[in-house]
PDB file of N, CA and C in Angstrom:
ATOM      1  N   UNK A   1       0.801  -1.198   0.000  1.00  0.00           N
ATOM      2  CA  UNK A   1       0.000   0.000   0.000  1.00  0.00           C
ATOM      3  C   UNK A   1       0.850   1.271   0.000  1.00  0.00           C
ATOM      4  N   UNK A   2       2.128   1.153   0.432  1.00  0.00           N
ATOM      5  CA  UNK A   2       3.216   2.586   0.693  1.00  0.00           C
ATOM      6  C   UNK A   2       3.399   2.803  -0.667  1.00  0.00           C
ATOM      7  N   UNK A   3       3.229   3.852  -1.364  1.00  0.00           N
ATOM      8  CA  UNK A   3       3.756   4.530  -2.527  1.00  0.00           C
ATOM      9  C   UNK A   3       5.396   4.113  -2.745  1.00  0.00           C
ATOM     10  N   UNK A   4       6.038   3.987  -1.340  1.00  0.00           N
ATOM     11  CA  UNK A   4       7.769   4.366  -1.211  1.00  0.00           C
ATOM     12  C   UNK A   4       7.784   2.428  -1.621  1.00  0.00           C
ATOM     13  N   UNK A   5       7.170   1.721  -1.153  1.00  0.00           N
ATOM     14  CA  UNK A   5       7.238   0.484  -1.645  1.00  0.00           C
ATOM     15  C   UNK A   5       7.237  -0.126  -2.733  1.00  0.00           C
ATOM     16  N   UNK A   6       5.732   0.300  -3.683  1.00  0.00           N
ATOM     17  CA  UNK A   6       5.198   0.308  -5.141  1.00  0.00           C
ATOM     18  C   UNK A   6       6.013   0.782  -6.032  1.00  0.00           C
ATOM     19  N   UNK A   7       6.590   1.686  -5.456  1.00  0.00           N
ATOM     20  CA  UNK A   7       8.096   2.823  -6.442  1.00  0.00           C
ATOM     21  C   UNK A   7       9.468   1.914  -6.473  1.00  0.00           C
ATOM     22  N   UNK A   8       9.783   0.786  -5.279  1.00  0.00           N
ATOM     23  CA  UNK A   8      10.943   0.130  -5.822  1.00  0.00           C
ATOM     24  C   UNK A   8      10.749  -1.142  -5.598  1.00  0.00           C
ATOM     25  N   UNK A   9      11.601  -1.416  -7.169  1.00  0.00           N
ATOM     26  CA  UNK A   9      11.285  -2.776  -6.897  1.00  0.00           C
ATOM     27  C   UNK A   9      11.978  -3.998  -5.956  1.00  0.00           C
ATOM     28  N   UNK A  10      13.030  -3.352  -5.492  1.00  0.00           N
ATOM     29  CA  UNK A  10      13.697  -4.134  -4.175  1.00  0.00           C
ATOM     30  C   UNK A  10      12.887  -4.512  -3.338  1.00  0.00           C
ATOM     31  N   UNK A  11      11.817  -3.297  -2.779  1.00  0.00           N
ATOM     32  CA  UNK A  11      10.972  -3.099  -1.735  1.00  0.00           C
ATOM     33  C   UNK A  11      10.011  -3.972  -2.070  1.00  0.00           C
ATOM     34  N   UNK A  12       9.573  -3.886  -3.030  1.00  0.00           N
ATOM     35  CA  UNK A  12       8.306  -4.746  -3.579  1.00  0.00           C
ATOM     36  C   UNK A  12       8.460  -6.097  -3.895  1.00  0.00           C
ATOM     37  N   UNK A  13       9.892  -6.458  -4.326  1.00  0.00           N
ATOM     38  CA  UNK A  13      10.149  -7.728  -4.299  1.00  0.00           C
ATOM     39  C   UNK A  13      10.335  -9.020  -3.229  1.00  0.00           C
ATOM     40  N   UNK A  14      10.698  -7.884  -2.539  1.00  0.00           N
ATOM     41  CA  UNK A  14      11.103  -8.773  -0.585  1.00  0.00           C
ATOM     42  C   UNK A  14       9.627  -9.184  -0.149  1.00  0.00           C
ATOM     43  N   UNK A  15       8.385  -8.534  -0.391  1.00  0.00           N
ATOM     44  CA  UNK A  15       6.996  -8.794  -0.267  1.00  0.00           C
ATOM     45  C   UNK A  15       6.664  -9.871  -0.864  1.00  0.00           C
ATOM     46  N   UNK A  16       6.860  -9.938  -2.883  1.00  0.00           N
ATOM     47  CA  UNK A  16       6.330 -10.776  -3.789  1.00  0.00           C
ATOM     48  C   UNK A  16       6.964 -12.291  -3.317  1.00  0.00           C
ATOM     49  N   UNK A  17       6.302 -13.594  -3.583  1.00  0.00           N
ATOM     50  CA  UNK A  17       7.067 -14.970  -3.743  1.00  0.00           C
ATOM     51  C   UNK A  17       7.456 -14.917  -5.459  1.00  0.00           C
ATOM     52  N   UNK A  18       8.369 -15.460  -5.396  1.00  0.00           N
ATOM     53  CA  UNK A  18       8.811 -15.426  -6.776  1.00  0.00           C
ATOM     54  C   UNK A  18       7.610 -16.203  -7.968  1.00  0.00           C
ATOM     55  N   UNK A  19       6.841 -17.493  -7.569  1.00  0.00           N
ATOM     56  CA  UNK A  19       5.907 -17.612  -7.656  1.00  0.00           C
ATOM     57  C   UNK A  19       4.706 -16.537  -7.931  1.00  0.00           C
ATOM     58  N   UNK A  20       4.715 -15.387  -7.767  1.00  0.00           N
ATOM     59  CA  UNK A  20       2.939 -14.756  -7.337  1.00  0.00           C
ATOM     60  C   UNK A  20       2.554 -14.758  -8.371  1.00  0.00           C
ATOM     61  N   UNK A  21       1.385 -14.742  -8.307  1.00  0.00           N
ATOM     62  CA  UNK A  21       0.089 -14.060  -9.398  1.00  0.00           C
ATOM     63  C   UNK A  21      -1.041 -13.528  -8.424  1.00  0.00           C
ATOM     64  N   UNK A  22      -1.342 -12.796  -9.664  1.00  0.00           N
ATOM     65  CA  UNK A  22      -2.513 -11.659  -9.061  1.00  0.00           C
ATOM     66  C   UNK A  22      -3.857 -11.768 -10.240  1.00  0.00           C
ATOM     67  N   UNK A  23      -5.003 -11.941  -9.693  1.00  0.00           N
ATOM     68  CA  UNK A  23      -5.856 -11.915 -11.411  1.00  0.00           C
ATOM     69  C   UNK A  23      -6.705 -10.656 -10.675  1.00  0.00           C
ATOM     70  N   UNK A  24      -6.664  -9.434 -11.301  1.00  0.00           N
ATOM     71  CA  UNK A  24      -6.381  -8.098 -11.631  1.00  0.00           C
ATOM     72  C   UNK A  24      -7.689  -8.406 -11.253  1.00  0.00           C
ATOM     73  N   UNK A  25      -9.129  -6.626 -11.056  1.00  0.00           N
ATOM     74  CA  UNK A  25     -10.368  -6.425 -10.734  1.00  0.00           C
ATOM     75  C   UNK A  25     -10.996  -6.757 -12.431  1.00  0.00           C
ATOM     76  N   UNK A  26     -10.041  -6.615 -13.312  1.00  0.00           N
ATOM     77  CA  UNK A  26     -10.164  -7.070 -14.496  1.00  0.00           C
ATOM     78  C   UNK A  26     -10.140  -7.798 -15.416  1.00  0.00           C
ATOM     79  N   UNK A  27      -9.454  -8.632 -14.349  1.00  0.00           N
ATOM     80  CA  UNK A  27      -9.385 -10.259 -15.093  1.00  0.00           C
ATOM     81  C   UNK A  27      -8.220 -10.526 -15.459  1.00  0.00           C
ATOM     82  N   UNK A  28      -7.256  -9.671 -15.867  1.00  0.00           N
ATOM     83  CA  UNK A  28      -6.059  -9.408 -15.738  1.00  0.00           C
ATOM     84  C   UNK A  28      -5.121 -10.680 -15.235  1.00  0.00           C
ATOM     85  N   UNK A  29      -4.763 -11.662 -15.512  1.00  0.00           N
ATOM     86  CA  UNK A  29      -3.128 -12.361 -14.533  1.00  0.00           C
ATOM     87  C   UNK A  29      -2.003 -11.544 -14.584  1.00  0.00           C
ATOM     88  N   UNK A  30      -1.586 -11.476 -13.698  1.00  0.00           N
ATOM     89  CA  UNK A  30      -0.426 -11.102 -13.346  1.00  0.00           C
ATOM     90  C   UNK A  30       1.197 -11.581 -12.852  1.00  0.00           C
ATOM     91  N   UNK A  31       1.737 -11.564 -13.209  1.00  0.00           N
ATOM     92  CA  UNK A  31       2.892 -12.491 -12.641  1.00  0.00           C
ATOM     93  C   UNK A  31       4.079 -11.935 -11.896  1.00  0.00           C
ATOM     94  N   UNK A  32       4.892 -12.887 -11.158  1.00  0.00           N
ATOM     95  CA  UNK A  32       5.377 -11.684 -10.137  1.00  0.00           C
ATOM     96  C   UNK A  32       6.443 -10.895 -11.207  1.00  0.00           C
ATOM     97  N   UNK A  33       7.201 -11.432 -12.795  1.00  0.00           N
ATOM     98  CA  UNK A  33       7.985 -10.123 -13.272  1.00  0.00           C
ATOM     99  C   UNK A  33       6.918  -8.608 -13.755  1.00  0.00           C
ATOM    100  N   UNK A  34       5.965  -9.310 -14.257  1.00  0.00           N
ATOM    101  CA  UNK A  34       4.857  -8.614 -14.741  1.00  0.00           C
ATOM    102  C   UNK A  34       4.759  -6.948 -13.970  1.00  0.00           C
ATOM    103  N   UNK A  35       4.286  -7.527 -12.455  1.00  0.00           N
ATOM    104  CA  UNK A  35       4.139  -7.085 -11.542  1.00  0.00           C
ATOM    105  C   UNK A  35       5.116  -5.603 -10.764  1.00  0.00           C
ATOM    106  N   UNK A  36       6.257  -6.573 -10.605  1.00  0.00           N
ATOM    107  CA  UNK A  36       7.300  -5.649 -10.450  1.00  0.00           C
ATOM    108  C   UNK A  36       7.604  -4.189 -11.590  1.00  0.00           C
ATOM    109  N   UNK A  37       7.489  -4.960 -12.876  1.00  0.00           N
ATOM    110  CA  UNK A  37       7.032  -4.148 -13.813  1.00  0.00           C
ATOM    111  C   UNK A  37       6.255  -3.440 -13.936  1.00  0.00           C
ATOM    112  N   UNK A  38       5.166  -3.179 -13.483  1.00  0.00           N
ATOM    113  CA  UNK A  38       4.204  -2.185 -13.606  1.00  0.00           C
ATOM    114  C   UNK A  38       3.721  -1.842 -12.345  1.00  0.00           C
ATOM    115  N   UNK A  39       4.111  -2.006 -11.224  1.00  0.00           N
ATOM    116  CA  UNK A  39       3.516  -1.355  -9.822  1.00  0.00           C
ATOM    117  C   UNK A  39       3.596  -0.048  -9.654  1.00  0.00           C
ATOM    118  N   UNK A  40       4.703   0.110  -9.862  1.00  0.00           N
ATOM    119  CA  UNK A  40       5.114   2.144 -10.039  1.00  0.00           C
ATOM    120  C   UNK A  40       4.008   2.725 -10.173  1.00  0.00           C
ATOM    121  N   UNK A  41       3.699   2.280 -11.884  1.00  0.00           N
ATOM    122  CA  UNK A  41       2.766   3.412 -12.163  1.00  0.00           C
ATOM    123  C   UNK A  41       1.388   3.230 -12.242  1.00  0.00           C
ATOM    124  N   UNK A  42       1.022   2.280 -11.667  1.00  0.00           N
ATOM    125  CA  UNK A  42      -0.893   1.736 -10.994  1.00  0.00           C
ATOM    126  C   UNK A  42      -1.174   2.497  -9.769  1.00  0.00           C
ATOM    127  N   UNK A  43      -2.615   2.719 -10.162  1.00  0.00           N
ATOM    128  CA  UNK A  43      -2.856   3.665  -9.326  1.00  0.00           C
ATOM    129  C   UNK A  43      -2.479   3.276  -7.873  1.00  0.00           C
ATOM    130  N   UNK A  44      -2.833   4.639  -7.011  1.00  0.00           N
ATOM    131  CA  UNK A  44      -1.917   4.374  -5.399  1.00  0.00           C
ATOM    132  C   UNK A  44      -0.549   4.522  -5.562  1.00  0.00           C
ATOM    133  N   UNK A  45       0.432   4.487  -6.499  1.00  0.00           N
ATOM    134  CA  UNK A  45       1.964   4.939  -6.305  1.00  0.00           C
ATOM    135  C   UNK A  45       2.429   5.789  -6.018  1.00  0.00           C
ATOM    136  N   UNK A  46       2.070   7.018  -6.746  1.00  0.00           N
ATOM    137  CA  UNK A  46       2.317   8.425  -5.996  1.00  0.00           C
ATOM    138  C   UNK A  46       2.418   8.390  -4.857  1.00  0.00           C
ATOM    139  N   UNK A  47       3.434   9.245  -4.603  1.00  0.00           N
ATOM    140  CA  UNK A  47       3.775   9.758  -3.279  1.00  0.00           C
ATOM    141  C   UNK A  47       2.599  10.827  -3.002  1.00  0.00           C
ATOM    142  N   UNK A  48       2.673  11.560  -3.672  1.00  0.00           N
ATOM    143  CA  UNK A  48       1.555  12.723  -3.350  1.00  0.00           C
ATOM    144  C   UNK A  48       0.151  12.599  -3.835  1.00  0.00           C
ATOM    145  N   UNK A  49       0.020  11.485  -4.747  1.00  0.00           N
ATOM    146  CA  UNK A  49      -1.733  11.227  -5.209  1.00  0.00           C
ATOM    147  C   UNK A  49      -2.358  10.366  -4.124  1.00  0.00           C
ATOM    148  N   UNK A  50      -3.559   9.959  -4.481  1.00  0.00           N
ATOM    149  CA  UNK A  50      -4.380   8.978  -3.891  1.00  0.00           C
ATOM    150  C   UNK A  50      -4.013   7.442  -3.573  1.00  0.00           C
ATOM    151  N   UNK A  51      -4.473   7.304  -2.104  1.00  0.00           N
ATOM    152  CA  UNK A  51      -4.103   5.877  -2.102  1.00  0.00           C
ATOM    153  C   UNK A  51      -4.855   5.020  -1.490  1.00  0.00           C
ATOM    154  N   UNK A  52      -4.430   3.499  -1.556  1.00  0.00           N
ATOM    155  CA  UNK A  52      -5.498   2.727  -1.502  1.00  0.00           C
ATOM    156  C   UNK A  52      -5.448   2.699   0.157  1.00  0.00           C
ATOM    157  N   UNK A  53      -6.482   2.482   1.072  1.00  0.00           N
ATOM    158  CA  UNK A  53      -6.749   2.915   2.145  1.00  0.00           C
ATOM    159  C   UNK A  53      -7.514   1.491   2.774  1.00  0.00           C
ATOM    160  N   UNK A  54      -6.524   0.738   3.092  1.00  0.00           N
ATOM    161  CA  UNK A  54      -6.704  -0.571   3.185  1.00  0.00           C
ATOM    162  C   UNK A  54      -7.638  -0.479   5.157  1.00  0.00           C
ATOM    163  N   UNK A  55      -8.839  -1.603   5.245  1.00  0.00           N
ATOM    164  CA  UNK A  55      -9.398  -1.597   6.397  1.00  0.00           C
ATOM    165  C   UNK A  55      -9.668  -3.264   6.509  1.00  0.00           C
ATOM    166  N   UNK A  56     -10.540  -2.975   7.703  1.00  0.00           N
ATOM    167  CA  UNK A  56     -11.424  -4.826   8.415  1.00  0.00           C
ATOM    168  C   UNK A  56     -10.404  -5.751   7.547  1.00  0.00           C
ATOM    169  N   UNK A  57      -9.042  -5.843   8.217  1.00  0.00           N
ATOM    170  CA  UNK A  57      -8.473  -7.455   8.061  1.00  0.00           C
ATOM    171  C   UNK A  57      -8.988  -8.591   8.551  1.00  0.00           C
ATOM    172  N   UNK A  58      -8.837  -9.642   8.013  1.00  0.00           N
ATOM    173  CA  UNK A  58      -8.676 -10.951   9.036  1.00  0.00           C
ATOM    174  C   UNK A  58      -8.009 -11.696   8.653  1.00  0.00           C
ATOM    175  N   UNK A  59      -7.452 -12.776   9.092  1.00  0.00           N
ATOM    176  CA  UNK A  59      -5.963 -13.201   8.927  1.00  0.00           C
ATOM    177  C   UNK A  59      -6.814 -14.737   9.458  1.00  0.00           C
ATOM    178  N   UNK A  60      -6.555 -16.095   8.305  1.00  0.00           N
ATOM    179  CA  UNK A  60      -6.506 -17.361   8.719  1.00  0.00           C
ATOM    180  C   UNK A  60      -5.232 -18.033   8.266  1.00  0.00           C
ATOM    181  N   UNK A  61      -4.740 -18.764   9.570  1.00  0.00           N
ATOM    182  CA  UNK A  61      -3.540 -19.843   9.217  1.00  0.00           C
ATOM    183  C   UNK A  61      -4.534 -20.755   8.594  1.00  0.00           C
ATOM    184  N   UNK A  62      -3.704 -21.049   7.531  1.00  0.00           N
ATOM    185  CA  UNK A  62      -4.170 -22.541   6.921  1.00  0.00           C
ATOM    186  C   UNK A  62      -3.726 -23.793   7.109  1.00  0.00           C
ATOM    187  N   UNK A  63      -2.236 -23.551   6.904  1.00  0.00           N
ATOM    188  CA  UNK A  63      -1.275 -24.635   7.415  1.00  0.00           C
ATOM    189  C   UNK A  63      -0.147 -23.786   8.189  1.00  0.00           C
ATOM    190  N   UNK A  64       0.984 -24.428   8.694  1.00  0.00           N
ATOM    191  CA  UNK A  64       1.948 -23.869   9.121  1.00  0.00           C
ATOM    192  C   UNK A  64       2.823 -23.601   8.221  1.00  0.00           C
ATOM    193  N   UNK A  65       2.732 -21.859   8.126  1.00  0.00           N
ATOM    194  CA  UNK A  65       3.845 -20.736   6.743  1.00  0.00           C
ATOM    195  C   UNK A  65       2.854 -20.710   5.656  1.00  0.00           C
ATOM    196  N   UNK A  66       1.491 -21.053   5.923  1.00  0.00           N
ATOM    197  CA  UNK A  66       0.723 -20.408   4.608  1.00  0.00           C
ATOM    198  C   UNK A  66      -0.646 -19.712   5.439  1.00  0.00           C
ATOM    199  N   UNK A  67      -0.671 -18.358   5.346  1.00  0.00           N
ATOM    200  CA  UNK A  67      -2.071 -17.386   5.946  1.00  0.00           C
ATOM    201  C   UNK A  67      -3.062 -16.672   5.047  1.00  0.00           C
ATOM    202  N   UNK A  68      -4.223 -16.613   4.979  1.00  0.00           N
ATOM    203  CA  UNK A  68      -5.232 -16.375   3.807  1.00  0.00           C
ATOM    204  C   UNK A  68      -5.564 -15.042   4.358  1.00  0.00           C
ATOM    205  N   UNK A  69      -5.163 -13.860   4.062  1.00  0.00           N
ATOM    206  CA  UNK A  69      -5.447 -12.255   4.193  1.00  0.00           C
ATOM    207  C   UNK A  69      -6.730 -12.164   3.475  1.00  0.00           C
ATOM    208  N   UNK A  70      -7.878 -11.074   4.338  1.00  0.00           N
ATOM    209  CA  UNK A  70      -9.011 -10.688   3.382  1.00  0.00           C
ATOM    210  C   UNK A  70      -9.187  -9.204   4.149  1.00  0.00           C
ATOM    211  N   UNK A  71      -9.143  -8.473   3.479  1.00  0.00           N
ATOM    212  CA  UNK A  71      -9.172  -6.855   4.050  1.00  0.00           C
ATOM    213  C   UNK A  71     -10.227  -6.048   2.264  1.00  0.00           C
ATOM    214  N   UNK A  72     -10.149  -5.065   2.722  1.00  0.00           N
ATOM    215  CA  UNK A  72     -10.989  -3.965   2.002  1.00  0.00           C
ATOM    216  C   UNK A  72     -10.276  -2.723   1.517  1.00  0.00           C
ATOM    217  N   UNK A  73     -10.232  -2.036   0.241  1.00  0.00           N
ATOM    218  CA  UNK A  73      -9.226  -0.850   0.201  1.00  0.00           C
ATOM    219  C   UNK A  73     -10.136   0.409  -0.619  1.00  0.00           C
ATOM    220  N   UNK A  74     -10.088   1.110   0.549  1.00  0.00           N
ATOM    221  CA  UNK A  74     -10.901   2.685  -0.410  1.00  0.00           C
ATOM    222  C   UNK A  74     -10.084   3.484  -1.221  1.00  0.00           C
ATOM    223  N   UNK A  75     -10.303   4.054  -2.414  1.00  0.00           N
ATOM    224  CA  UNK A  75      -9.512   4.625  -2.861  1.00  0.00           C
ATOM    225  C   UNK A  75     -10.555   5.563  -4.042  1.00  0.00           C
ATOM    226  N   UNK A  76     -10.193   6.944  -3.529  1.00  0.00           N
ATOM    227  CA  UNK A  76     -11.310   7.808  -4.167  1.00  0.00           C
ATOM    228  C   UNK A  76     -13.006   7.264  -4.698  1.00  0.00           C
ATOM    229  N   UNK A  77     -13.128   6.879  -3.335  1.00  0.00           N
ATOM    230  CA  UNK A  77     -14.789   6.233  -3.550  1.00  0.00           C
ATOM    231  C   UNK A  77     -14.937   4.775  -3.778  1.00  0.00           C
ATOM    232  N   UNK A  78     -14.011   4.197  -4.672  1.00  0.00           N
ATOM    233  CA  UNK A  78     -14.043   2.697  -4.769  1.00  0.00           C
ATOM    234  C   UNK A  78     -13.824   2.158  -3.885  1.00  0.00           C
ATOM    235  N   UNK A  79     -14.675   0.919  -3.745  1.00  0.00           N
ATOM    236  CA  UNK A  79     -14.155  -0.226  -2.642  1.00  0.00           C
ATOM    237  C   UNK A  79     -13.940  -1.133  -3.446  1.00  0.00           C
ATOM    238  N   UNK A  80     -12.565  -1.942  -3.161  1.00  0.00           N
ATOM    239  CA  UNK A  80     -12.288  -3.539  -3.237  1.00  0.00           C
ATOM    240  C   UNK A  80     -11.951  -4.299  -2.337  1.00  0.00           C
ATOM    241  N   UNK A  81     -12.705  -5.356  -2.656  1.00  0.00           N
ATOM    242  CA  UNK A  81     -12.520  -6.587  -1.735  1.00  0.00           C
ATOM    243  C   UNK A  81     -11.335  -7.100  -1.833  1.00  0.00           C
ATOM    244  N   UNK A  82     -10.283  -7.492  -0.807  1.00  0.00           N
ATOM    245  CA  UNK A  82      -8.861  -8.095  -1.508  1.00  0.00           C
ATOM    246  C   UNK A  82      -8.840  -9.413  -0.708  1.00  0.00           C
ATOM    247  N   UNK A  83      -8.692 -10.517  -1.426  1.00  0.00           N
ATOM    248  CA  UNK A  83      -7.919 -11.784  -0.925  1.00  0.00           C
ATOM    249  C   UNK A  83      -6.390 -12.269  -1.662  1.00  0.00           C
ATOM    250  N   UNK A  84      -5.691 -12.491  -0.577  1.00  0.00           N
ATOM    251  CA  UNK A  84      -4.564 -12.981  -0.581  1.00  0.00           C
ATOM    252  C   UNK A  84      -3.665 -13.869   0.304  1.00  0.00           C
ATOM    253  N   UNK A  85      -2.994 -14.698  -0.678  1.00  0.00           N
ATOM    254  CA  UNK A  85      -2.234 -16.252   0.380  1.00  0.00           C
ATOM    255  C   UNK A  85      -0.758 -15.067   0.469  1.00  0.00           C
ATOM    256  N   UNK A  86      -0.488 -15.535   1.626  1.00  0.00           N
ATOM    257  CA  UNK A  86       1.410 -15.706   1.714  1.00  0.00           C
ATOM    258  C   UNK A  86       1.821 -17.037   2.509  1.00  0.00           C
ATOM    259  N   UNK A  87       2.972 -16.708   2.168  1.00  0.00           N
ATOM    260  CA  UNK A  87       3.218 -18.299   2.523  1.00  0.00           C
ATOM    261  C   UNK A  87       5.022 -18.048   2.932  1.00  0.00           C
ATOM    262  N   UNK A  88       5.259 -18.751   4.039  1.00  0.00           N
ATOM    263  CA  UNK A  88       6.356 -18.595   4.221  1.00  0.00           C
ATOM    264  C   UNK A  88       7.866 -18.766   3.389  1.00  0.00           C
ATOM    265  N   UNK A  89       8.485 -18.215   3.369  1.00  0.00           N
ATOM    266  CA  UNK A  89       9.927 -18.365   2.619  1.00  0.00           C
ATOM    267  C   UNK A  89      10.972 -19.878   3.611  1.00  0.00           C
ATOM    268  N   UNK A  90      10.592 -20.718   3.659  1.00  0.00           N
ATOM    269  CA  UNK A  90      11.058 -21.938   4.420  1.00  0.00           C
ATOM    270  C   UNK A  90      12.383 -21.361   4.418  1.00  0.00           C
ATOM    271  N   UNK A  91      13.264 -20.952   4.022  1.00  0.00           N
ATOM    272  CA  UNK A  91      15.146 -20.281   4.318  1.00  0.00           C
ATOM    273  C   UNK A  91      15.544 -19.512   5.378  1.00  0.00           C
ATOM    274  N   UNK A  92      13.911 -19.161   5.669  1.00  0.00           N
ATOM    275  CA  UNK A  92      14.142 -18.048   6.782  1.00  0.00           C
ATOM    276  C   UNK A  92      13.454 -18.455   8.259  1.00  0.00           C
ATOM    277  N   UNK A  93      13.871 -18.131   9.542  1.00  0.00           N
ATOM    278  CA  UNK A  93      13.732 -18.907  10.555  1.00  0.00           C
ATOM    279  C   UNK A  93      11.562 -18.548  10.462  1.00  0.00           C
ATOM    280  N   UNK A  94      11.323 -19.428  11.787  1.00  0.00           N
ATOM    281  CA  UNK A  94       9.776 -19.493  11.769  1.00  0.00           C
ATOM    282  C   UNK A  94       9.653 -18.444  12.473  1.00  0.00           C
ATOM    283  N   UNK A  95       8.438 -17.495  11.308  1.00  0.00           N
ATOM    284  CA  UNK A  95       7.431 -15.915  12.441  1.00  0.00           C
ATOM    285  C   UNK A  95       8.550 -14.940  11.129  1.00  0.00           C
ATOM    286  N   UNK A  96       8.955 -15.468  10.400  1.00  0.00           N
ATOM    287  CA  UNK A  96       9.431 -14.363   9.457  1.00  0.00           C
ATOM    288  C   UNK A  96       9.529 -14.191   7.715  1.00  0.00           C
ATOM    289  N   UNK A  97       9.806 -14.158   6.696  1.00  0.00           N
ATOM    290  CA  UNK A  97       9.762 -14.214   5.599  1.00  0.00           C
ATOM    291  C   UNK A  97       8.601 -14.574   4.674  1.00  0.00           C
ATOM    292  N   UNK A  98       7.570 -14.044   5.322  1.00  0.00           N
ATOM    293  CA  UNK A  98       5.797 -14.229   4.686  1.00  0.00           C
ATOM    294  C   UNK A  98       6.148 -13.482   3.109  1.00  0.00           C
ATOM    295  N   UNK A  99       5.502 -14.035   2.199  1.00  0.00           N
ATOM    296  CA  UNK A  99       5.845 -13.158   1.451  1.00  0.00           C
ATOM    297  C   UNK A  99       4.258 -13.627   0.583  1.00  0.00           C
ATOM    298  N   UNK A 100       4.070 -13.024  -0.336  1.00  0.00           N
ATOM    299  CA  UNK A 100       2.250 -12.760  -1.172  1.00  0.00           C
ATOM    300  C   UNK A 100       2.388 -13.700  -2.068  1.00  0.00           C
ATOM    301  N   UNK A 101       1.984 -14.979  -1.972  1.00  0.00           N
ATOM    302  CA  UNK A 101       2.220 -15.702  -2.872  1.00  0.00           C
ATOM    303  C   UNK A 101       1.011 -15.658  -4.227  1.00  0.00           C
ATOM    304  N   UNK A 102      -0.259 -15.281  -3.866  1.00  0.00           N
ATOM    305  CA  UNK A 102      -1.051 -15.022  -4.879  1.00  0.00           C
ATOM    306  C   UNK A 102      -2.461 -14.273  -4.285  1.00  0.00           C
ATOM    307  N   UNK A 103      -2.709 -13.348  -4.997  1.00  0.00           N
ATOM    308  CA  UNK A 103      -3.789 -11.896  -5.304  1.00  0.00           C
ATOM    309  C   UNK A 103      -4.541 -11.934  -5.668  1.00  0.00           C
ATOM    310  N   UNK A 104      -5.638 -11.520  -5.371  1.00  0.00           N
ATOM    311  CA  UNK A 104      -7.133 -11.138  -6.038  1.00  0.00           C
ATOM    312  C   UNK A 104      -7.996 -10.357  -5.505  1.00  0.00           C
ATOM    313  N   UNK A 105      -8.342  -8.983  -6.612  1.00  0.00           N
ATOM    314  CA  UNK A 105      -9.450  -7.894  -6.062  1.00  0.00           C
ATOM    315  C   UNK A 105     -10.520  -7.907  -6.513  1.00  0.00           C
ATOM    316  N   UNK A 106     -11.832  -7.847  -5.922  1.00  0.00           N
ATOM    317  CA  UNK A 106     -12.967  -7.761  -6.982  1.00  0.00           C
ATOM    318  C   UNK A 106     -13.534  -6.504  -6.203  1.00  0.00           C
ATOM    319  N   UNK A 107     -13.877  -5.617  -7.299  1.00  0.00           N
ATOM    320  CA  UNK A 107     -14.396  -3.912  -7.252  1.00  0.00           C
ATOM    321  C   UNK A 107     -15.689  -4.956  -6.293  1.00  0.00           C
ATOM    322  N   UNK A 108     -16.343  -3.602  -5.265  1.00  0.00           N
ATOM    323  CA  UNK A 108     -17.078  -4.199  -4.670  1.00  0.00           C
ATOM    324  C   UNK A 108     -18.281  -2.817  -5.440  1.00  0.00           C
ATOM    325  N   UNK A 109     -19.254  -3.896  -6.131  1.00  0.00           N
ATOM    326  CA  UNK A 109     -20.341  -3.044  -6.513  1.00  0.00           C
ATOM    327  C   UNK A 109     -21.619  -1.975  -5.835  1.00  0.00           C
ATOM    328  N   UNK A 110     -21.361  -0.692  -5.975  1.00  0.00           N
ATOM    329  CA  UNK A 110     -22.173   0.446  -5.809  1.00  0.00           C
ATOM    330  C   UNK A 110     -23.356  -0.050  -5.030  1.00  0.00           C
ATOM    331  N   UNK A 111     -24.144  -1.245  -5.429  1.00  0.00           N
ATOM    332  CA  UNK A 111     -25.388  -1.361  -4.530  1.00  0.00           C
ATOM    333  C   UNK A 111     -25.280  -2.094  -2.861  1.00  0.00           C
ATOM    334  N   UNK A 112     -23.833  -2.761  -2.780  1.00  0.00           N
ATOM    335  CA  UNK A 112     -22.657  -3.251  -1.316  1.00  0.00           C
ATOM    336  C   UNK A 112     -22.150  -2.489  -0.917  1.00  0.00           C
ATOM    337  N   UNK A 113     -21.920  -1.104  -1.200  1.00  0.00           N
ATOM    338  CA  UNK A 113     -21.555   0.053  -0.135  1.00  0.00           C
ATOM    339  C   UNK A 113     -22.058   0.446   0.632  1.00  0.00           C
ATOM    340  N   UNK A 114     -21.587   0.273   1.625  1.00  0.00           N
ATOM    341  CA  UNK A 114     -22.167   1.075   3.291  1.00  0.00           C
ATOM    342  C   UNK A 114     -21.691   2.540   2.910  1.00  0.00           C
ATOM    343  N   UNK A 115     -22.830   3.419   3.056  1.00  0.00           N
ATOM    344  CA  UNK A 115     -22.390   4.991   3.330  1.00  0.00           C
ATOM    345  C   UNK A 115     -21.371   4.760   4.498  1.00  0.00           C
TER     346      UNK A 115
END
């Protein structure tokens, strides 16, 4: 969600599993070079523009080093629903190296908005 993150791809890569995919609010796949490739300039990057305004997490272990994220992100009026796996980096000791192994947003439609 940090602009300063989305802007490099070092930053953004230590997040991604080399593995990821993402299937876009558009249907879109994504892959993690894909990705790295175009995060910059999707919306929310700016430092000084609009950003996605992520809320209501919840967090399930599935197995041990894989957790199923589901949170919500406002961003100039839109809501999306976001689900996402990470899954541990096994190289790195246990409680550390989570990284996004695969993405998915679906726009949450105009008549599911809570004022």
């Amino acid at each position: 969600m940090d602009p300063a993150v989305r802007g490099s791809r070092t930053l953004a890569a230590s997040l991604l599993d080399p593995e990821f995919v993402e299937v876009g609010a558009s249907g879109r796949r994504w892959t993690y070079e894909e990705m790295l490739a175009e995060l910059p300039e999707m919306d929310g990057g700016a430092e000084d523009g609009p950003r996605h305004e992520p809320e209501a997490f919840t967090g399930v272990l599935l197995a041990p080093g894989l957790v199923h994220l589901t949170y919500e992100t406002v961003r100039e009026g839109s809501r999306v629903r976001r689900s996402s796996l990470w899954r541990r980096d096994p190289g790195v000791p246990e409680g550390q190296g989570l990284r996004m192994y695969y993405h998915q947003g679906t726009p949450v439609p105009e008549a599911d908005r809570q004022p």
